[in-house]
PDB file of N, CA and C in Angstrom:
ATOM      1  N   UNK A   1     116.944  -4.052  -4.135  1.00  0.00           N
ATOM      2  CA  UNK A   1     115.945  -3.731  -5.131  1.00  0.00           C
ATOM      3  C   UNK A   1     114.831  -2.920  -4.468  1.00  0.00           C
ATOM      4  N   UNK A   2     114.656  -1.949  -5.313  1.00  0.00           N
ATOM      5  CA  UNK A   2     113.117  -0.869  -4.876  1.00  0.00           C
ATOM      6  C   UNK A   2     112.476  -1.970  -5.180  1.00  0.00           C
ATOM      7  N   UNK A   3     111.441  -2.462  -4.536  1.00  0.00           N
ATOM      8  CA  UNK A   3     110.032  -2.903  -4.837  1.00  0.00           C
ATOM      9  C   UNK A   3     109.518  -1.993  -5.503  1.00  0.00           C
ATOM     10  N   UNK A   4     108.927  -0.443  -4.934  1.00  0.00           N
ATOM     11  CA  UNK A   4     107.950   0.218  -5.822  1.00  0.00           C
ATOM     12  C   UNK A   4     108.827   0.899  -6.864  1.00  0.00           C
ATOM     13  N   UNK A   5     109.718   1.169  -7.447  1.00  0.00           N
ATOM     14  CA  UNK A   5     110.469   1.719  -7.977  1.00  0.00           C
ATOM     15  C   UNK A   5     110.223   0.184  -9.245  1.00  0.00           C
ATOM     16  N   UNK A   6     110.514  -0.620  -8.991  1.00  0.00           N
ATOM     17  CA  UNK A   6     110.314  -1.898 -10.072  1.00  0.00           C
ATOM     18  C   UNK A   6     108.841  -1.971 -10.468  1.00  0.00           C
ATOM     19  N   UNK A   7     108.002  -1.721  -9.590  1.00  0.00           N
ATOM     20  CA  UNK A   7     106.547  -1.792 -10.065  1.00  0.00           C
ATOM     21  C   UNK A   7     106.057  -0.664 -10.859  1.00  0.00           C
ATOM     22  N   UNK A   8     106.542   0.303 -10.439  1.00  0.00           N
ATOM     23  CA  UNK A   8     106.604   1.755 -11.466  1.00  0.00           C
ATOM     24  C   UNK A   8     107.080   1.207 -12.718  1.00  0.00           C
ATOM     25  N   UNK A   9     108.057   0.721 -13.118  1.00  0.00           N
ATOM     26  CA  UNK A   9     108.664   0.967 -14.384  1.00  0.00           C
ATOM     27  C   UNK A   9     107.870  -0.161 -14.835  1.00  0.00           C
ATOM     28  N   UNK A  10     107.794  -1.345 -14.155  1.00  0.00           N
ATOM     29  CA  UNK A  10     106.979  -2.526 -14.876  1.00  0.00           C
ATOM     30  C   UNK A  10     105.530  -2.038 -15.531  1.00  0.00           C
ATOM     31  N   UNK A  11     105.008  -1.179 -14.712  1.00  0.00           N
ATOM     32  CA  UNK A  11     103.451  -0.785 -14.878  1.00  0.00           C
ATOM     33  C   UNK A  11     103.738   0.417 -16.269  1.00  0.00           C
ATOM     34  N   UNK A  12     104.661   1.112 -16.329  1.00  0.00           N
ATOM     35  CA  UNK A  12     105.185   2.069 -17.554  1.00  0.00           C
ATOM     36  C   UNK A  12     105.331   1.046 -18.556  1.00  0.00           C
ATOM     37  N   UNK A  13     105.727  -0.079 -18.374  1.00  0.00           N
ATOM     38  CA  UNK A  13     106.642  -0.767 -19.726  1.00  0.00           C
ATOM     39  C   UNK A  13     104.840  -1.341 -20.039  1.00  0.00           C
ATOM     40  N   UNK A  14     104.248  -2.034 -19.410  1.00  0.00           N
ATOM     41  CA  UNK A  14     103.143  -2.795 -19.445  1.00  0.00           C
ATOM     42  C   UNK A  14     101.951  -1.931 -20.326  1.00  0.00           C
ATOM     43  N   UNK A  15     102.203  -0.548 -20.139  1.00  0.00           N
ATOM     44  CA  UNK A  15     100.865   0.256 -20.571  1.00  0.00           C
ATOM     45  C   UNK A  15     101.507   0.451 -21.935  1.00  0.00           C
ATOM     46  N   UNK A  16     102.740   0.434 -22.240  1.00  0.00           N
ATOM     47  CA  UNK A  16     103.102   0.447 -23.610  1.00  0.00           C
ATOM     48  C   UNK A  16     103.322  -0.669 -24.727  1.00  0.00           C
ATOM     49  N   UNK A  17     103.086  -1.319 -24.113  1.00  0.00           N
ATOM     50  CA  UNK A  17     102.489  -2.862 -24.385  1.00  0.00           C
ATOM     51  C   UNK A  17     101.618  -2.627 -25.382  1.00  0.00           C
ATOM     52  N   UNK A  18     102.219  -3.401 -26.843  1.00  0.00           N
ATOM     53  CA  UNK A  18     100.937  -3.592 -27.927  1.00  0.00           C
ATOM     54  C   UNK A  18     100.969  -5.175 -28.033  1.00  0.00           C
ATOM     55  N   UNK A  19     101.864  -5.668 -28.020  1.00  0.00           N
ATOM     56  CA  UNK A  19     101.752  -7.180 -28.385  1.00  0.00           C
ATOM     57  C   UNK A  19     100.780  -7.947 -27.687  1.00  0.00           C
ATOM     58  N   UNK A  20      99.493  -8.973 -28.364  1.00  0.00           N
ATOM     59  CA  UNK A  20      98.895  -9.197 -27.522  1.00  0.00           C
ATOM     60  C   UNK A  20      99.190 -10.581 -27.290  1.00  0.00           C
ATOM     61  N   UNK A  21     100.154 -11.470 -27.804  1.00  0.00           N
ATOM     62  CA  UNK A  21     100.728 -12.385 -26.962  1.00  0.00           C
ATOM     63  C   UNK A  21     101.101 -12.124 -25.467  1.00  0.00           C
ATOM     64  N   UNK A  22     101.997 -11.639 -25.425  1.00  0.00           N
ATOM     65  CA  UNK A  22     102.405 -10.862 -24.010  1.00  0.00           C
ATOM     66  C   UNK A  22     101.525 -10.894 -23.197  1.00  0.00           C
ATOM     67  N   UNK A  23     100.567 -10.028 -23.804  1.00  0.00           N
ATOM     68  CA  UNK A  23      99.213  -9.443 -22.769  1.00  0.00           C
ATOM     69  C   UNK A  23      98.676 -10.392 -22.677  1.00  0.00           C
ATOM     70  N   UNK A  24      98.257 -11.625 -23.008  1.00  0.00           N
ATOM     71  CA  UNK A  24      97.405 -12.772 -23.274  1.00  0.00           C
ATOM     72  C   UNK A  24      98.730 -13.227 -22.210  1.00  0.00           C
ATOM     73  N   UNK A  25      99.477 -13.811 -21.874  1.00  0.00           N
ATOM     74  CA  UNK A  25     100.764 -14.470 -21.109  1.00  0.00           C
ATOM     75  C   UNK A  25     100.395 -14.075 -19.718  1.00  0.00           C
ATOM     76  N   UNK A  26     100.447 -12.528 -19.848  1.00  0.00           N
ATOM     77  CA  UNK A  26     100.259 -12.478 -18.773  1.00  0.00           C
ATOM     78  C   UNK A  26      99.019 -11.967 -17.124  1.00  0.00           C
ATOM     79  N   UNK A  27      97.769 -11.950 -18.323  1.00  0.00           N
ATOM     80  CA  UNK A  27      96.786 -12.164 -18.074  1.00  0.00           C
ATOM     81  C   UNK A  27      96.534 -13.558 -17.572  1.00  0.00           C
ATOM     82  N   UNK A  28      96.888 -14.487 -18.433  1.00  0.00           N
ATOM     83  CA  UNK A  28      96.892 -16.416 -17.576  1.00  0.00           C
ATOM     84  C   UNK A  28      98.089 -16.412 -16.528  1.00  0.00           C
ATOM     85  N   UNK A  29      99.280 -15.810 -16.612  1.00  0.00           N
ATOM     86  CA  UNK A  29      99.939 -15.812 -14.805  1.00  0.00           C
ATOM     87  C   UNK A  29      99.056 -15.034 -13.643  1.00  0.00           C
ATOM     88  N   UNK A  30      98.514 -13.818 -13.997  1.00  0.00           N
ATOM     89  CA  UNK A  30      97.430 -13.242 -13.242  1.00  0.00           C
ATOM     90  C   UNK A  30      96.744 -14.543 -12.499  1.00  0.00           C
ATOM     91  N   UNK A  31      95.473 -14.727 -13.517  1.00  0.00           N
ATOM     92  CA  UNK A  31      94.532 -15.949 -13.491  1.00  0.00           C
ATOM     93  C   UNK A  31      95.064 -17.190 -12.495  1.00  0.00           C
ATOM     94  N   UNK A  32      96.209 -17.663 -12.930  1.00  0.00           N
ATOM     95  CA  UNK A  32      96.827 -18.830 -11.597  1.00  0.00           C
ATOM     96  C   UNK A  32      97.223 -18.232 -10.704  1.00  0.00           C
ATOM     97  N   UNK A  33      97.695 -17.064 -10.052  1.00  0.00           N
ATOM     98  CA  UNK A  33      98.065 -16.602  -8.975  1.00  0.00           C
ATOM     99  C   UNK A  33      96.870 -16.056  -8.402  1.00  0.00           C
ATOM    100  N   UNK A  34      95.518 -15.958  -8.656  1.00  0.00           N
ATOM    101  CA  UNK A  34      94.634 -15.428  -8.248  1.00  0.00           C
ATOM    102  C   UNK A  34      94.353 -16.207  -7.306  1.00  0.00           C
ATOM    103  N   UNK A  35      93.626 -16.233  -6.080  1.00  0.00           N
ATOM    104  CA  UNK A  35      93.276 -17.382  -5.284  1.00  0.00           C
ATOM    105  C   UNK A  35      91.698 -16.889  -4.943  1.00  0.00           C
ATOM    106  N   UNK A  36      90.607 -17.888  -4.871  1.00  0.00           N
ATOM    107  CA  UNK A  36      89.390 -17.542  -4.876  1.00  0.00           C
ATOM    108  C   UNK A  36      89.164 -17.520  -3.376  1.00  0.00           C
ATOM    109  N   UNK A  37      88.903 -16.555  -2.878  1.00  0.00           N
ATOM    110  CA  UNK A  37      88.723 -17.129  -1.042  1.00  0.00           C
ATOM    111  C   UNK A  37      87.483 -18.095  -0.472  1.00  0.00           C
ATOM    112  N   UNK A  38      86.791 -18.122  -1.368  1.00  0.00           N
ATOM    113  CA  UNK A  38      85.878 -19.429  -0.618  1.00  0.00           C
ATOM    114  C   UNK A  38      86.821 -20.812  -1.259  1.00  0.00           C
ATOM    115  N   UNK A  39      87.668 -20.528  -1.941  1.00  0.00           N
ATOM    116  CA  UNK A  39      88.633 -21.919  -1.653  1.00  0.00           C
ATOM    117  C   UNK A  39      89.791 -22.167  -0.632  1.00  0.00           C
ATOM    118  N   UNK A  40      89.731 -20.681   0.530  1.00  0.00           N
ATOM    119  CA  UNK A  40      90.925 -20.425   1.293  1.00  0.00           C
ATOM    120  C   UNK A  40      89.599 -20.692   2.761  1.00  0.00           C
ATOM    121  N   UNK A  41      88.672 -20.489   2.800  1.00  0.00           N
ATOM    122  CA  UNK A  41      88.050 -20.869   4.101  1.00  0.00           C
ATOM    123  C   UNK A  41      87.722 -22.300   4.297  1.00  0.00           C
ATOM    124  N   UNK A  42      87.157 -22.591   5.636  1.00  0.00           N
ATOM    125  CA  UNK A  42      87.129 -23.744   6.156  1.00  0.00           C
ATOM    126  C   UNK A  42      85.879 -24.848   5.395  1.00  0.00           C
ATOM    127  N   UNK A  43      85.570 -25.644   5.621  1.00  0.00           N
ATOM    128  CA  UNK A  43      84.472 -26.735   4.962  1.00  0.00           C
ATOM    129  C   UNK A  43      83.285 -26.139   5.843  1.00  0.00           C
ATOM    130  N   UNK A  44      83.288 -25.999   7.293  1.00  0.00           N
ATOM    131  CA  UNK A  44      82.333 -25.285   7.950  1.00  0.00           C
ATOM    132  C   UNK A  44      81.994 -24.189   7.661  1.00  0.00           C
ATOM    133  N   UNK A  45      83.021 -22.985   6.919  1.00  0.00           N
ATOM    134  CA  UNK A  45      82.904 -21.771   7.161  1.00  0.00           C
ATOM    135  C   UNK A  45      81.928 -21.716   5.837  1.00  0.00           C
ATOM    136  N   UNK A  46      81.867 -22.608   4.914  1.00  0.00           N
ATOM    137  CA  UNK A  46      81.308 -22.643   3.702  1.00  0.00           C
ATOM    138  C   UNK A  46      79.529 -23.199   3.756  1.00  0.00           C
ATOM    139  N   UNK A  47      79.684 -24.490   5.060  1.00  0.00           N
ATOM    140  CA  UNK A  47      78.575 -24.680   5.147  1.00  0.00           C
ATOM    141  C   UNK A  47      77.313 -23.994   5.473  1.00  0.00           C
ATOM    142  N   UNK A  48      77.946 -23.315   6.650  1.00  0.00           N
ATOM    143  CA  UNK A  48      77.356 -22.134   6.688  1.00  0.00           C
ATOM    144  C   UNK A  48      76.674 -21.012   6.195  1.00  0.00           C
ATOM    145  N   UNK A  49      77.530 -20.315   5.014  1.00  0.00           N
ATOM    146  CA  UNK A  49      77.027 -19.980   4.229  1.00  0.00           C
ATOM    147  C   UNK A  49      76.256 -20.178   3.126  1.00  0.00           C
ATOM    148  N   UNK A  50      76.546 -21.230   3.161  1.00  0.00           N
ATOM    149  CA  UNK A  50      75.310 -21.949   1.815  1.00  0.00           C
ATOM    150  C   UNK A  50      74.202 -22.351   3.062  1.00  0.00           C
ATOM    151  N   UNK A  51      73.882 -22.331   4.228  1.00  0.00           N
ATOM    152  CA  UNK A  51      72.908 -22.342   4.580  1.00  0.00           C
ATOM    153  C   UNK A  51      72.306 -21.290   4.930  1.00  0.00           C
ATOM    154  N   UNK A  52      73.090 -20.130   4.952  1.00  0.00           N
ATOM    155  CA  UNK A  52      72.464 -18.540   5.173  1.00  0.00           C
ATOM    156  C   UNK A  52      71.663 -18.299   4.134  1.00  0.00           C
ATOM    157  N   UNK A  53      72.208 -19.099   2.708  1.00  0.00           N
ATOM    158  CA  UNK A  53      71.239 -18.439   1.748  1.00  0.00           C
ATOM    159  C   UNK A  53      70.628 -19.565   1.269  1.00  0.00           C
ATOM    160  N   UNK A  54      70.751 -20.594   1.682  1.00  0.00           N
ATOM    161  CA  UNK A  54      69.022 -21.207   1.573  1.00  0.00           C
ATOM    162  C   UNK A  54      68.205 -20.259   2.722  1.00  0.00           C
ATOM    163  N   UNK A  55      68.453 -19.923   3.417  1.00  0.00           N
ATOM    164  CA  UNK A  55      67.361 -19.381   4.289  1.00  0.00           C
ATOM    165  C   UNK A  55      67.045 -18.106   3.505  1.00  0.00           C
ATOM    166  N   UNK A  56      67.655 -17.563   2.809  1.00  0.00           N
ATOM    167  CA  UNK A  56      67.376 -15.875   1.847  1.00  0.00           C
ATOM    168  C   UNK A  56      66.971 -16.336   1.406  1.00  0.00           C
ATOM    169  N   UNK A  57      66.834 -18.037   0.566  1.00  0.00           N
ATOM    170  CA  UNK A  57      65.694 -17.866  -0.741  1.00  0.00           C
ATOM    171  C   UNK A  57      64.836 -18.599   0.022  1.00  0.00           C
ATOM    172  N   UNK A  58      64.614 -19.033   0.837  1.00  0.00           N
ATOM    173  CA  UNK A  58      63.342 -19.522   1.186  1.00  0.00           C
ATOM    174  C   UNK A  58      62.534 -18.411   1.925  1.00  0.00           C
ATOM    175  N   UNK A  59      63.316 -17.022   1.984  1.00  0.00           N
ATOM    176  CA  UNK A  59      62.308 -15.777   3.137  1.00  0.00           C
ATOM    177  C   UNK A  59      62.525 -15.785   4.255  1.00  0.00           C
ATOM    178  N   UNK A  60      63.682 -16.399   4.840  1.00  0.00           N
ATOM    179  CA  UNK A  60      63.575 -16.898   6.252  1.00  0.00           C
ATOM    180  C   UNK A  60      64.494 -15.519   6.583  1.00  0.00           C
ATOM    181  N   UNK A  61      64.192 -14.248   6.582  1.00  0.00           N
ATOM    182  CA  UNK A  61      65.007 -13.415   6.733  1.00  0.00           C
ATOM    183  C   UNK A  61      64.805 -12.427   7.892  1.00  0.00           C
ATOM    184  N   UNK A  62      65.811 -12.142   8.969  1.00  0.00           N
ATOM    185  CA  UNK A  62      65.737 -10.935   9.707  1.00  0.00           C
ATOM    186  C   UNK A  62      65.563  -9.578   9.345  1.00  0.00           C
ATOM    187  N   UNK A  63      64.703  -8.971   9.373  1.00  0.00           N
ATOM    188  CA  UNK A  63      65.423  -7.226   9.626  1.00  0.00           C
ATOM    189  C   UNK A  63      66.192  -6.586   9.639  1.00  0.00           C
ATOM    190  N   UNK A  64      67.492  -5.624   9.267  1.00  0.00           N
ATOM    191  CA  UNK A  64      68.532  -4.988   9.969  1.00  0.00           C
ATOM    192  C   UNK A  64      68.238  -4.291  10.960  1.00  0.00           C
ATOM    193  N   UNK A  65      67.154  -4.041  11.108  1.00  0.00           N
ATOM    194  CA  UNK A  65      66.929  -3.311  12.566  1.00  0.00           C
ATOM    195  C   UNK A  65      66.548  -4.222  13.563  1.00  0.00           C
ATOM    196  N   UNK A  66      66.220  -5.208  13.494  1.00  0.00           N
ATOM    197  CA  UNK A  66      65.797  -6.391  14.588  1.00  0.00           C
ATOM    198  C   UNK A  66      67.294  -6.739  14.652  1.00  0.00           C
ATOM    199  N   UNK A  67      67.946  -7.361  13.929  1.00  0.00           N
ATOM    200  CA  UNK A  67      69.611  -7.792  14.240  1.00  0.00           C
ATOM    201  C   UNK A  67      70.388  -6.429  14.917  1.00  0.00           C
ATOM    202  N   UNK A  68      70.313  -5.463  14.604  1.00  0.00           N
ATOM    203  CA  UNK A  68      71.221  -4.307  15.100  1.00  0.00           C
ATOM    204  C   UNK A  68      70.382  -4.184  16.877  1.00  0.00           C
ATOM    205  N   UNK A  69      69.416  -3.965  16.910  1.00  0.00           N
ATOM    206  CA  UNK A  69      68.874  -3.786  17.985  1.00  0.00           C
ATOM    207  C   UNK A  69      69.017  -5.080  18.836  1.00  0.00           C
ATOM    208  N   UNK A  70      69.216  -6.209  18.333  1.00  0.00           N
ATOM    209  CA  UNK A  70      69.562  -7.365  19.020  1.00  0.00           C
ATOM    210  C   UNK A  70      70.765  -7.366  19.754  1.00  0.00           C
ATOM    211  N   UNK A  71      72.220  -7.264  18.944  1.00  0.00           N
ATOM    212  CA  UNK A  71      73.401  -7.431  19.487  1.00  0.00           C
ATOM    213  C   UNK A  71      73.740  -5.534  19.076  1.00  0.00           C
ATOM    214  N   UNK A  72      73.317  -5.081  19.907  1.00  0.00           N
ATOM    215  CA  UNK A  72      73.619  -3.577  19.542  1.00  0.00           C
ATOM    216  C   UNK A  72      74.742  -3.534  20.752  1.00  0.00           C
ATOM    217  N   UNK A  73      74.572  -4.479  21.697  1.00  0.00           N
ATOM    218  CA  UNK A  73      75.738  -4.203  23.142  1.00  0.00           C
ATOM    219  C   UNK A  73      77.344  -4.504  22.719  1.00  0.00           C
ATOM    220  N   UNK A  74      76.992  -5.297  21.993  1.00  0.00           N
ATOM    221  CA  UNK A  74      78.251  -5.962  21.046  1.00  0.00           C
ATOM    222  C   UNK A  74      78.901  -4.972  19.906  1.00  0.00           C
ATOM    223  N   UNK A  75      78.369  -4.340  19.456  1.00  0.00           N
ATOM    224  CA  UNK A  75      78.680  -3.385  18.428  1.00  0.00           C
ATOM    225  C   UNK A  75      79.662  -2.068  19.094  1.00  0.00           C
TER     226      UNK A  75
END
């Protein structure tokens, strides 16, 4: 089987698509195959970030030029 050769014709058949059952079908298989990535990272990798932005709303914020000029050796 072509992979893109099947996705071609699927994406042709799909745009000619009036029924909106169908389209409604397969808009909710979309929707469950979607995966949210802050549900694919770690419990840490999350904590983290929800503590980066308590620090944005509280003002607790760097510069981009103080951070770039910081680890600029690293870059």
């Amino acid at each position: 089987m072509d992979i893109q050769a099947e996705k071609i014709r699927l994406i042709e058949w799909f745009a000619g698509l009036n029924d909106t059952k169908t389209l409604s079908e397969f808009i909710s298989l979309k929707k469950k195959k979607e995966v949210d990535w802050w549900d694919e990272i770690s419990a840490e990798e999350r904590k983290e970030i929800e503590e980066g932005l308590r620090q944005a709303d509280n003002g607790e914020l760097i510069p981009h030029e103080e951070v770039m000029s910081k680890y600029k050796k690293w870059l």
